[in-house]
Structure formats: structure tokens, C-alpha cells
N, C-alpha and C. Protein backbone atom coordinates (compact mmCIF):
# COMPACT_ATOMS: atom_id res chain seq x y z
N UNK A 1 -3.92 -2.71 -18.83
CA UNK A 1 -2.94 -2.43 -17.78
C UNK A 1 -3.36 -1.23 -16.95
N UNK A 2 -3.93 -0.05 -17.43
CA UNK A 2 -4.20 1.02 -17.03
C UNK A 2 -5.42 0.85 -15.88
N UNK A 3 -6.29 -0.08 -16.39
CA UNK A 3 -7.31 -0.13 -15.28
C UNK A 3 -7.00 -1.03 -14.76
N UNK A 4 -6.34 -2.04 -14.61
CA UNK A 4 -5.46 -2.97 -13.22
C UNK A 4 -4.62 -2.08 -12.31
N UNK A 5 -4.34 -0.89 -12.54
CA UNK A 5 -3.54 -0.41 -12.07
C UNK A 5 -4.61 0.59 -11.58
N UNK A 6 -5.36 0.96 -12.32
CA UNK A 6 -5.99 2.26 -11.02
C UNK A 6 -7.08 1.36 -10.40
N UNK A 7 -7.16 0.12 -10.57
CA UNK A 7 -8.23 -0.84 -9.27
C UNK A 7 -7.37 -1.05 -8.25
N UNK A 8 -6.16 -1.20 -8.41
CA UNK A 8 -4.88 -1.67 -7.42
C UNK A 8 -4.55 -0.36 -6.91
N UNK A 9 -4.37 0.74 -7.18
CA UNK A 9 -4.63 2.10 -6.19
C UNK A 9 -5.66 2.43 -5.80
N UNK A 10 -7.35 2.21 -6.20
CA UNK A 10 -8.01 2.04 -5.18
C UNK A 10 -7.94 1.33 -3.94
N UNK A 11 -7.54 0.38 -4.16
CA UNK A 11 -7.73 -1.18 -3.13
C UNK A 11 -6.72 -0.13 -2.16
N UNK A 12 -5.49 -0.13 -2.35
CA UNK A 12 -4.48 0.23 -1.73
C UNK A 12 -4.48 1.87 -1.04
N UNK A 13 -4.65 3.06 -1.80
CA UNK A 13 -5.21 3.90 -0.90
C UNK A 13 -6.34 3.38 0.00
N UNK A 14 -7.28 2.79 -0.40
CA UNK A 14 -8.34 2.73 1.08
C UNK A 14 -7.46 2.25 2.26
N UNK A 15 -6.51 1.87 1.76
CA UNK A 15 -5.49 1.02 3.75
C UNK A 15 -5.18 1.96 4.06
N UNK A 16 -5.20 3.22 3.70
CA UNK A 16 -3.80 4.48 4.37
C UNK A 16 -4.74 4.42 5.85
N UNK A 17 -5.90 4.88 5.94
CA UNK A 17 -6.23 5.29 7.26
C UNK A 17 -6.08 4.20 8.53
N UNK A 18 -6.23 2.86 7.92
CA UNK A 18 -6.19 1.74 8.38
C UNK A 18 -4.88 1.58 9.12
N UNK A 19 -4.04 1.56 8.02
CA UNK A 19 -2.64 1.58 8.46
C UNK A 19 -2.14 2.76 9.48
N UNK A 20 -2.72 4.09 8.92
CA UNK A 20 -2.54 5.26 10.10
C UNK A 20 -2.43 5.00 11.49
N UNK A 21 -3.91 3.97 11.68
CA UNK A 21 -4.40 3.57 13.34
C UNK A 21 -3.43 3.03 13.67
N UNK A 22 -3.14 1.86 13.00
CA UNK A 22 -2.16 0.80 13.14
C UNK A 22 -0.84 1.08 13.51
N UNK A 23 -0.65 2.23 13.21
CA UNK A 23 1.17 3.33 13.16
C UNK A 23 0.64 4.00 15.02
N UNK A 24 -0.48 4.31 14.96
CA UNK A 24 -1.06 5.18 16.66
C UNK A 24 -1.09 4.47 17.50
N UNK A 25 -1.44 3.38 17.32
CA UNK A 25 -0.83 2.14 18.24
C UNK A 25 0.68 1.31 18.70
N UNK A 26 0.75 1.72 17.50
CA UNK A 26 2.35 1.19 17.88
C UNK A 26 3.20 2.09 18.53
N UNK A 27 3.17 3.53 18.24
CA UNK A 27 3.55 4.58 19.24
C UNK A 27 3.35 4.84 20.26
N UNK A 28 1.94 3.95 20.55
CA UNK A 28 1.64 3.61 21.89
C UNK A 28 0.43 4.48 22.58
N UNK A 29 -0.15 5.40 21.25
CA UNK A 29 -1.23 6.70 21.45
C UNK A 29 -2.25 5.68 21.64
N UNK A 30 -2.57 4.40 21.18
CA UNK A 30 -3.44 4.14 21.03
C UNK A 30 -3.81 2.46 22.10
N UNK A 31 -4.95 2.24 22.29
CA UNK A 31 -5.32 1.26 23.53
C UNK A 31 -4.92 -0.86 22.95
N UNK A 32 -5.11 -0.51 22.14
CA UNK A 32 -5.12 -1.79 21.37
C UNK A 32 -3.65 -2.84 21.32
N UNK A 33 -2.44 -1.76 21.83
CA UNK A 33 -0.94 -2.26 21.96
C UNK A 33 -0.48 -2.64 22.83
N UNK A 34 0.73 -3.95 22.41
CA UNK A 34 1.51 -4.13 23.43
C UNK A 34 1.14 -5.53 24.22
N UNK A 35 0.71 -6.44 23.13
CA UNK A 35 0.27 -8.18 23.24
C UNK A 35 1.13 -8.79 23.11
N UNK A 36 2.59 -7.79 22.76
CA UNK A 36 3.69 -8.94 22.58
C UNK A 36 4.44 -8.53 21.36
N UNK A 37 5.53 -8.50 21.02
CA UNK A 37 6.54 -8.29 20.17
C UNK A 37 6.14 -8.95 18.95
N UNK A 38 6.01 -10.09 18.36
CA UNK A 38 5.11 -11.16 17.67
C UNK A 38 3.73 -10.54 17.20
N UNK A 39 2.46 -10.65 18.03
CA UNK A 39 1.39 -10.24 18.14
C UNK A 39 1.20 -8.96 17.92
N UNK A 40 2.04 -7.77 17.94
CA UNK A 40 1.63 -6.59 17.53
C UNK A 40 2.65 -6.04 16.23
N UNK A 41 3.23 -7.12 15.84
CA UNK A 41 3.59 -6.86 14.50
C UNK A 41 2.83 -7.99 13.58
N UNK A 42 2.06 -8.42 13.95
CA UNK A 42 1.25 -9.49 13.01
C UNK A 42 -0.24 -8.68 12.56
N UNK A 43 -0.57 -8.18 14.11
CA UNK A 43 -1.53 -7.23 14.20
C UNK A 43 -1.62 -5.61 13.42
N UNK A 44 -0.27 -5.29 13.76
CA UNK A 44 -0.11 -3.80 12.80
C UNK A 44 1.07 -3.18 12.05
N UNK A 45 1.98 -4.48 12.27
CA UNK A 45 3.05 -4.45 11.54
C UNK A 45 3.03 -4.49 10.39
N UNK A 46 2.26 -5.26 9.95
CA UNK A 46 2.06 -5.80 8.47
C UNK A 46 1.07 -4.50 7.69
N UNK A 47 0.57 -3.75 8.62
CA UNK A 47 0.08 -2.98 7.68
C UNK A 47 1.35 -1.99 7.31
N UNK A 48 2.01 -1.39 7.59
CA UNK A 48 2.93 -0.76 7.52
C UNK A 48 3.65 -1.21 6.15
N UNK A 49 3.67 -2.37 6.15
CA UNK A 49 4.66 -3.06 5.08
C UNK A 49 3.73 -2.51 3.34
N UNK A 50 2.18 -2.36 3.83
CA UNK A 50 1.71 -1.95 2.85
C UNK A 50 1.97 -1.02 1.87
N UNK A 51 2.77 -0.09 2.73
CA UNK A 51 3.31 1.37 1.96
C UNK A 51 3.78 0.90 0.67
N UNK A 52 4.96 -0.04 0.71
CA UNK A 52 5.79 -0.29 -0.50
C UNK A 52 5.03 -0.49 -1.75
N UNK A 53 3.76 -1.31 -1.69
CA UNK A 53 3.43 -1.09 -2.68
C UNK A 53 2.45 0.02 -3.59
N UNK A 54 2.23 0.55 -2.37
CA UNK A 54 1.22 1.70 -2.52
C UNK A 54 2.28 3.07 -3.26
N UNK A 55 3.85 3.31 -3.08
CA UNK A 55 4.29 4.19 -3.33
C UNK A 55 4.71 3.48 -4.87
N UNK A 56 4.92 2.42 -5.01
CA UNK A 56 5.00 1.24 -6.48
C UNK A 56 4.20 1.86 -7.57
N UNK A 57 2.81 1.36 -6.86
CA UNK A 57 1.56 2.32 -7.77
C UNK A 57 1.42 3.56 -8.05
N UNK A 58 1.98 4.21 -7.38
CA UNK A 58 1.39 5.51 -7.19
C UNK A 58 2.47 6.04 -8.36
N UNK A 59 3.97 5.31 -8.17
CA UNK A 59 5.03 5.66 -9.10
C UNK A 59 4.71 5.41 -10.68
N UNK A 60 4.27 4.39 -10.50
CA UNK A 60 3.85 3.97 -12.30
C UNK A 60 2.24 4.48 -12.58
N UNK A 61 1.37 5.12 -11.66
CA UNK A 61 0.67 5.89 -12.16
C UNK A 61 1.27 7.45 -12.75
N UNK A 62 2.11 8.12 -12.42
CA UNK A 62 2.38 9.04 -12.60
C UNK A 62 3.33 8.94 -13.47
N UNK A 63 4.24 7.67 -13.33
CA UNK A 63 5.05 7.45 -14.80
C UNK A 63 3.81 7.16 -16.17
N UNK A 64 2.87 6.41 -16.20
CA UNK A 64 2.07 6.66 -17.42
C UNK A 64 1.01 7.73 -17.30
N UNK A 65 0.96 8.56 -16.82
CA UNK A 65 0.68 9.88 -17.19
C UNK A 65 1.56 10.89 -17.75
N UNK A 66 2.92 10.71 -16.97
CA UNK A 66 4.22 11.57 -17.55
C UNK A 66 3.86 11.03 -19.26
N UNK A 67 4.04 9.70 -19.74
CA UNK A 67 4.26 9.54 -21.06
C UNK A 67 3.20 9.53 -21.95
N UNK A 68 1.60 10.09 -21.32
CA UNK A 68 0.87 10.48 -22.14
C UNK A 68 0.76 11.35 -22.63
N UNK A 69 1.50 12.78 -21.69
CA UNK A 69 1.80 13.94 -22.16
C UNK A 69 2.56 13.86 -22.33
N UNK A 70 3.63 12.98 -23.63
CA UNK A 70 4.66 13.53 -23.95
C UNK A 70 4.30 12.91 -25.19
């Protein structure tokens, strides 16, 4: 379980920067936005949605560390 879980927070931290761009565009900093309501949530919406599981992992990594030191 332990190493399914820190391969699945690799995988998943590498999107943060990905997703970052994806957030600079939608604010509109960035050139790539604005194909359509549809199209730019297919395009960078969905990365966003990534968070949830990334804060998932990140929670039950630190919950089985809490209970190794205890």
C-alpha cells in the first residue's frame, strides 16, 4: 500500500505546474484562452479538478506517517 501510494504522489505532484499554467490561462494571464466555455474547461478545467486527489494523497501520506511514529 505504501508504495502505491507514494507512486500515486509522484504521478500527481508532477501535474501541479501543469495545472498552475492551466489556472494562468484561465485568469486570462495567459495566450492559450478563451475557445469557448466548453473548450477551455475541457482544455484546463479538468486539470484543476486534479487537486482533489492530490490533497487525498498527500492526506493519507501524512496520516501513515503520523501512525508510524506513534
Amino acid at each position: 500500500m505504501a508504495k502505491s501510494l507514494i507512486i500515486s504522489a509522484i504521478i500527481l505532484y508532477m501535474q501541479i505546474p501543469h495545472s498552475w499554467w492551466a489556472l494562468e490561462c484561465i485568469w486570462g494571464e495567459g495566450i492559450l484562452h478563451g475557445h469557448g466555455v466548453i473548450v477551455d474547461f475541457f482544455l484546463y478545467g479538468i486539470d484543476t479538478l486534479e487537486m482533489i486527489p492530490i490533497i487525498g494523497v498527500t492526506l493519507a501520506i501524512v496520516s501513515k506517517l503520523r501512525h508510524k511514529v506513534k
